[in-house]
N, C-alpha and C. Protein backbone atom coordinates (compact mmCIF):
# COMPACT_ATOMS: atom_id res chain seq x y z
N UNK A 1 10.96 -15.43 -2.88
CA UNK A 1 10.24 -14.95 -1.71
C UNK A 1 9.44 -13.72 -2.09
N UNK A 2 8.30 -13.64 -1.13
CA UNK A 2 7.34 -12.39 -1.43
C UNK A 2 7.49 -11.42 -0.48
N UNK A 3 7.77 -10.07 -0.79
CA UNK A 3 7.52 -8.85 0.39
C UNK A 3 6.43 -8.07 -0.47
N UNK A 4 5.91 -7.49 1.19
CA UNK A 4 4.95 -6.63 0.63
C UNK A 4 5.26 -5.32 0.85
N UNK A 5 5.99 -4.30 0.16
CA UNK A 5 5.81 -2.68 1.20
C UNK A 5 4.93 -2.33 1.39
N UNK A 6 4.54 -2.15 2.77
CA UNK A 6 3.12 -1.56 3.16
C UNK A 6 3.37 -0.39 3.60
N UNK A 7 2.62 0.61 2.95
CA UNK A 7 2.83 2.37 2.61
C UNK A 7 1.69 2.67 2.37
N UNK A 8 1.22 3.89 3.34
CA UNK A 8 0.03 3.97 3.13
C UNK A 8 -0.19 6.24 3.05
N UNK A 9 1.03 6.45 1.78
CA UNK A 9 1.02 7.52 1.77
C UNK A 9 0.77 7.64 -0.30
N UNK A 10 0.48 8.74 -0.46
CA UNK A 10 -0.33 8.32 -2.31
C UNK A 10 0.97 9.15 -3.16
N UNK A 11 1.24 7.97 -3.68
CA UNK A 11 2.33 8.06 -4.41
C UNK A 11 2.18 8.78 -5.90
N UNK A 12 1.25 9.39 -5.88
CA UNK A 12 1.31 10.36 -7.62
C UNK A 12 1.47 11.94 -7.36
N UNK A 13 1.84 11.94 -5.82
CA UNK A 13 2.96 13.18 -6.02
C UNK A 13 4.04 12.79 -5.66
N UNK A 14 5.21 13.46 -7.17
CA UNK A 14 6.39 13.79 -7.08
C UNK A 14 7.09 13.96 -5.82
N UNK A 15 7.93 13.68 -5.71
CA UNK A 15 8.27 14.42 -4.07
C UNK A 15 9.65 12.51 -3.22
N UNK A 16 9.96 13.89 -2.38
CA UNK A 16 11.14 13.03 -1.58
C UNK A 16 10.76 11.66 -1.09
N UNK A 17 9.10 12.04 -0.17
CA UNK A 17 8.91 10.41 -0.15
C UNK A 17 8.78 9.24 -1.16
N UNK A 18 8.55 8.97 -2.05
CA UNK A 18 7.44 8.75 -3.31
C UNK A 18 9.54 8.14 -4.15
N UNK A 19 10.05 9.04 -4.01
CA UNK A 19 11.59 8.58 -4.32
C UNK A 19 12.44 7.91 -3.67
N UNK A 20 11.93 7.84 -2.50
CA UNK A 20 12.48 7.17 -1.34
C UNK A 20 11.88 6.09 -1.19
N UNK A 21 10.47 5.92 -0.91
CA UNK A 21 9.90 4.45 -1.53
C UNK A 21 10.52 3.99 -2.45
N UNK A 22 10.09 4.16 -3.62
CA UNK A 22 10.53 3.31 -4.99
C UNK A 22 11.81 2.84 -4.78
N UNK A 23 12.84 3.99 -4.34
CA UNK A 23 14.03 3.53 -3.93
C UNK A 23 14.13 1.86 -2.66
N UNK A 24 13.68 2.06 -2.37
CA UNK A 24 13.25 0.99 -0.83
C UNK A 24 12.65 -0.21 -1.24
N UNK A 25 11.77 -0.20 -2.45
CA UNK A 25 11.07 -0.96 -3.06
C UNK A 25 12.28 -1.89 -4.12
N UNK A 26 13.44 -0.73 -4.61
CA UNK A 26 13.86 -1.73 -5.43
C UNK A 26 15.28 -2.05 -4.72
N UNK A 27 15.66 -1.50 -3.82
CA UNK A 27 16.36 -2.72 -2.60
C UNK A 27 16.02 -3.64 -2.44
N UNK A 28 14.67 -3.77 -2.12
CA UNK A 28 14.13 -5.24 -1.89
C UNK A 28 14.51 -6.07 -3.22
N UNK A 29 13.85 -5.81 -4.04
CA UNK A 29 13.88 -6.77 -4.91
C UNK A 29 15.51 -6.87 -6.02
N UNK A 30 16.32 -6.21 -5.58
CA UNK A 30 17.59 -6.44 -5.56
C UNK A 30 17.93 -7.63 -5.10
N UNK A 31 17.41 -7.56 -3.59
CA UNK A 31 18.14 -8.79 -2.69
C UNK A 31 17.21 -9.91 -3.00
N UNK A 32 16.32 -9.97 -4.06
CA UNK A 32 16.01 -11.50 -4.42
C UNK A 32 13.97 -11.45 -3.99
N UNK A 33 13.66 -10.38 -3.44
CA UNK A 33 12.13 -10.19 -3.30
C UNK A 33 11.05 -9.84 -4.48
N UNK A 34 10.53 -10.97 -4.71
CA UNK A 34 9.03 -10.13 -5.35
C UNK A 34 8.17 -9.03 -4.76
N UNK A 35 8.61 -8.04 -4.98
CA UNK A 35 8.07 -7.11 -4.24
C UNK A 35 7.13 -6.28 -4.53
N UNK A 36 5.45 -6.28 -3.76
CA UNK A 36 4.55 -5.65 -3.94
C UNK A 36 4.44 -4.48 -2.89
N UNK A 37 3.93 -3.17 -3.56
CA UNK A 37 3.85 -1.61 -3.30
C UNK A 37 2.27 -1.39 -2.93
N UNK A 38 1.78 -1.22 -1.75
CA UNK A 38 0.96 -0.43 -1.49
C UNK A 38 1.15 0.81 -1.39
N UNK A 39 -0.32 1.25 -1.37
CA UNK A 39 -0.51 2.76 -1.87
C UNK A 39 -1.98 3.29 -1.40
N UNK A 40 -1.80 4.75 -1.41
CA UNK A 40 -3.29 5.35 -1.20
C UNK A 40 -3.46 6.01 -2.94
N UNK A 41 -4.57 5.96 -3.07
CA UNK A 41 -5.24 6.92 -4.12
C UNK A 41 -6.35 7.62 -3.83
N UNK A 42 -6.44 9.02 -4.31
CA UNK A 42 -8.04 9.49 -4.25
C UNK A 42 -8.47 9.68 -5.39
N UNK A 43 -9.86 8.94 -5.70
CA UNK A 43 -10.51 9.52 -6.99
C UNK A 43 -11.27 10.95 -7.15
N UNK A 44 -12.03 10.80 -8.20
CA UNK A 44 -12.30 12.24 -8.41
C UNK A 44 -13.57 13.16 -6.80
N UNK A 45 -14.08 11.99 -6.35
CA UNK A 45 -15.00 11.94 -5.00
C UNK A 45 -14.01 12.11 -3.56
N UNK A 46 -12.65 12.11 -3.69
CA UNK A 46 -11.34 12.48 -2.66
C UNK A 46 -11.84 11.32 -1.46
N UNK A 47 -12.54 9.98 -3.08
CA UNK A 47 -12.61 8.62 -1.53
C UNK A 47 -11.27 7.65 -1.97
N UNK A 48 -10.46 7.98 -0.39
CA UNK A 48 -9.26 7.08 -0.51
C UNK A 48 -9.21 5.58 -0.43
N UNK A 49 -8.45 5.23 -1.59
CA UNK A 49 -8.94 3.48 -1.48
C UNK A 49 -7.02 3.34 -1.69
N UNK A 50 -6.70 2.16 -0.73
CA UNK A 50 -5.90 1.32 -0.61
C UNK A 50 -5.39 0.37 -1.86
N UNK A 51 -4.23 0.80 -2.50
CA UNK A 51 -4.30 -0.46 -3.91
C UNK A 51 -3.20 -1.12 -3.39
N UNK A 52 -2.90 -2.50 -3.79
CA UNK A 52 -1.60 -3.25 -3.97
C UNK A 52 -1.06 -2.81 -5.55
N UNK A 53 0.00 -2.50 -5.49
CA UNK A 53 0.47 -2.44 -7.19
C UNK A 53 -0.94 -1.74 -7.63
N UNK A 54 -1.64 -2.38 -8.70
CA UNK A 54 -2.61 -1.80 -9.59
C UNK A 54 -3.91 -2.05 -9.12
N UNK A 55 -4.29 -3.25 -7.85
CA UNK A 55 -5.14 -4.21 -7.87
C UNK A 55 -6.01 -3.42 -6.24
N UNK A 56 -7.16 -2.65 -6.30
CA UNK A 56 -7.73 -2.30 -5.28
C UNK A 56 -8.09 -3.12 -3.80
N UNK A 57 -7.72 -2.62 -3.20
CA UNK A 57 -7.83 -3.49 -1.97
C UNK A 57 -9.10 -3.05 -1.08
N UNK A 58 -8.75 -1.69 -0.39
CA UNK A 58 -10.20 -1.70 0.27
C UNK A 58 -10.56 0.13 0.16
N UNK A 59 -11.54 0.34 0.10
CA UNK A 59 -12.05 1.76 -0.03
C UNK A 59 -12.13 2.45 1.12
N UNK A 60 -11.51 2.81 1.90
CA UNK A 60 -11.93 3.79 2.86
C UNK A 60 -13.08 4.54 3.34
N UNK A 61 -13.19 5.21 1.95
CA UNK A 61 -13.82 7.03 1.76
C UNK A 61 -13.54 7.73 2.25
N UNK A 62 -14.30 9.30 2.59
CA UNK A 62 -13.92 10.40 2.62
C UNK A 62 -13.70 11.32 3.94
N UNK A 63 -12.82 11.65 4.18
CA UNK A 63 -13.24 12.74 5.04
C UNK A 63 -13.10 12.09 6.79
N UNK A 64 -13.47 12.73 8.01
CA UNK A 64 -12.95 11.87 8.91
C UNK A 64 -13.30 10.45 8.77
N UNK A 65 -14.34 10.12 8.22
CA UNK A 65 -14.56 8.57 8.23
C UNK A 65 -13.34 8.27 7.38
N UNK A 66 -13.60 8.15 6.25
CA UNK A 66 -12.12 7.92 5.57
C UNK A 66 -10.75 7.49 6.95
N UNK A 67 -10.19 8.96 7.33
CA UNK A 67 -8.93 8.48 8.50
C UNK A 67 -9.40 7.41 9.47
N UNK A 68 -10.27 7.77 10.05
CA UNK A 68 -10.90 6.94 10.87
C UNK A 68 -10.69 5.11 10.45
N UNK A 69 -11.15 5.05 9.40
CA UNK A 69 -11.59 3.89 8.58
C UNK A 69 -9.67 2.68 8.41
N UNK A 70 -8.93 3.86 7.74
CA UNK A 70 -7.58 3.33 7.34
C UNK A 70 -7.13 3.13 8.78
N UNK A 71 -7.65 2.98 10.07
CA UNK A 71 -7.45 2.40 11.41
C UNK A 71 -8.07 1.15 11.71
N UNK A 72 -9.26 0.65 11.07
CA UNK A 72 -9.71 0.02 12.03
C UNK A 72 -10.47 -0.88 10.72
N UNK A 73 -10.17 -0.90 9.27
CA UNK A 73 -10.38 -1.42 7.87
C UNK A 73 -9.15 -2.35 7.61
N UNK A 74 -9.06 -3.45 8.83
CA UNK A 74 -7.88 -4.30 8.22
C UNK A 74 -8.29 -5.22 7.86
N UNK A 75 -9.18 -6.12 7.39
CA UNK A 75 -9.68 -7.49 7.35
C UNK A 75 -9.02 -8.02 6.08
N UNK A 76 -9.43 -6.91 4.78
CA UNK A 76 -9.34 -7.50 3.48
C UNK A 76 -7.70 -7.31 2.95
N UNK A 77 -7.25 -6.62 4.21
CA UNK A 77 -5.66 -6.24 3.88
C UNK A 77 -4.87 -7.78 4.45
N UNK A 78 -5.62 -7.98 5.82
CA UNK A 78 -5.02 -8.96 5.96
C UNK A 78 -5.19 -10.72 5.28
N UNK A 79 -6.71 -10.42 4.48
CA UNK A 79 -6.61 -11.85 3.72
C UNK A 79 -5.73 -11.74 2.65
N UNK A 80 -5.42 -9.94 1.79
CA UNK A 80 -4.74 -10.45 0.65
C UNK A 80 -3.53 -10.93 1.01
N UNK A 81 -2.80 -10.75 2.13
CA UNK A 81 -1.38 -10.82 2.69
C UNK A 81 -1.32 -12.77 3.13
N UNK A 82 -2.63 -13.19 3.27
CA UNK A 82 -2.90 -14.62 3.44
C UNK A 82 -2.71 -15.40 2.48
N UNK A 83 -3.54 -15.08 1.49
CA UNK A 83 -3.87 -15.30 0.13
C UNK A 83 -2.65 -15.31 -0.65
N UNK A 84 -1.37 -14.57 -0.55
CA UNK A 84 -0.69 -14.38 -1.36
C UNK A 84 0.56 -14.80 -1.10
N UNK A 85 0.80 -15.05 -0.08
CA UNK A 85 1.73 -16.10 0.73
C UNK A 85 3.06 -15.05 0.45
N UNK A 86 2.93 -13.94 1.54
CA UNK A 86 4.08 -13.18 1.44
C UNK A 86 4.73 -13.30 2.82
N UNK A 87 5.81 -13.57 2.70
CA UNK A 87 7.26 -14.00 3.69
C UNK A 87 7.63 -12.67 4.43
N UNK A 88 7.94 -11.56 3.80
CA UNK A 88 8.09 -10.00 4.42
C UNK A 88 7.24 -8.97 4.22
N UNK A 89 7.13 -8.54 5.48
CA UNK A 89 6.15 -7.20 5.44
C UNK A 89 6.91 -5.97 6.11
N UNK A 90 7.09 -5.24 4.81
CA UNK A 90 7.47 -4.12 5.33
C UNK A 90 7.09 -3.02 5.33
N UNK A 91 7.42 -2.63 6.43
CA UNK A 91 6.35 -1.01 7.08
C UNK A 91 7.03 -0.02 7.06
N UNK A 92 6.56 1.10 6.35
CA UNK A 92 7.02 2.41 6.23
C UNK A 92 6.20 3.66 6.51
C-alpha cells in the first residue's frame, strides 16, 4: 500500500518538528506503507516550491502570493496523488 505524508512545513531545519515527522514517516512504513514525504523548500529567490520526496511538485513563489498560492494551488497535488495510486493520506 501507498501513503502519502502531506506536510507542508521545510524540513532542512533541524528541529523538533522535522524529528517528529521522520519519526511519523517511519511508523508508517513500519506498518507495511510505501511511504512518500512532502515538503516545502525555498531556493536561493525564497520561491517556495512543494516537493514529494525529491520530485518537485508545484512552485508557489514568493512572498504573500507565495502563502496565498499554497491555499488555493491544488490541482497538480491532486493529480500526483491520482497518478500514483496512494491508499493513505496523511495530514500533519
Amino acid at each position: 500500500m501507498k501513503a502519502l505524508f502531506l506536510n507542508f512545513e521545510n524540513l532542512e531545519e533541524i528541529g523538533g518538528i522535522t524529528k517528529k515527522i521522520l519519526f511519523e514517516k517511519e511508523a508508517l512504513e513500519d506498518k507495511g506503507f510505501k511511504t512518500y514525504l512532502s515538503h516545502i523548500k525555498k531556493d536561493n529567490f525564497a520561491i517556495s516550491t512543494l516537493y514529494i520526496d525529491d520530485y518537485p511538485i508545484i512552485a508557489y513563489g514568493n512572498g504573500l502570493v507565495g502563502k496565498i498560492n499554497r491555499h488555493i494551488k491544488t490541482a497538480a497535488l491532486y493529480d500526483w496523488i491520482k497518478d500514483s495510486n496512494i491508499d493513505l493520506l496523511y495530514v500533519s
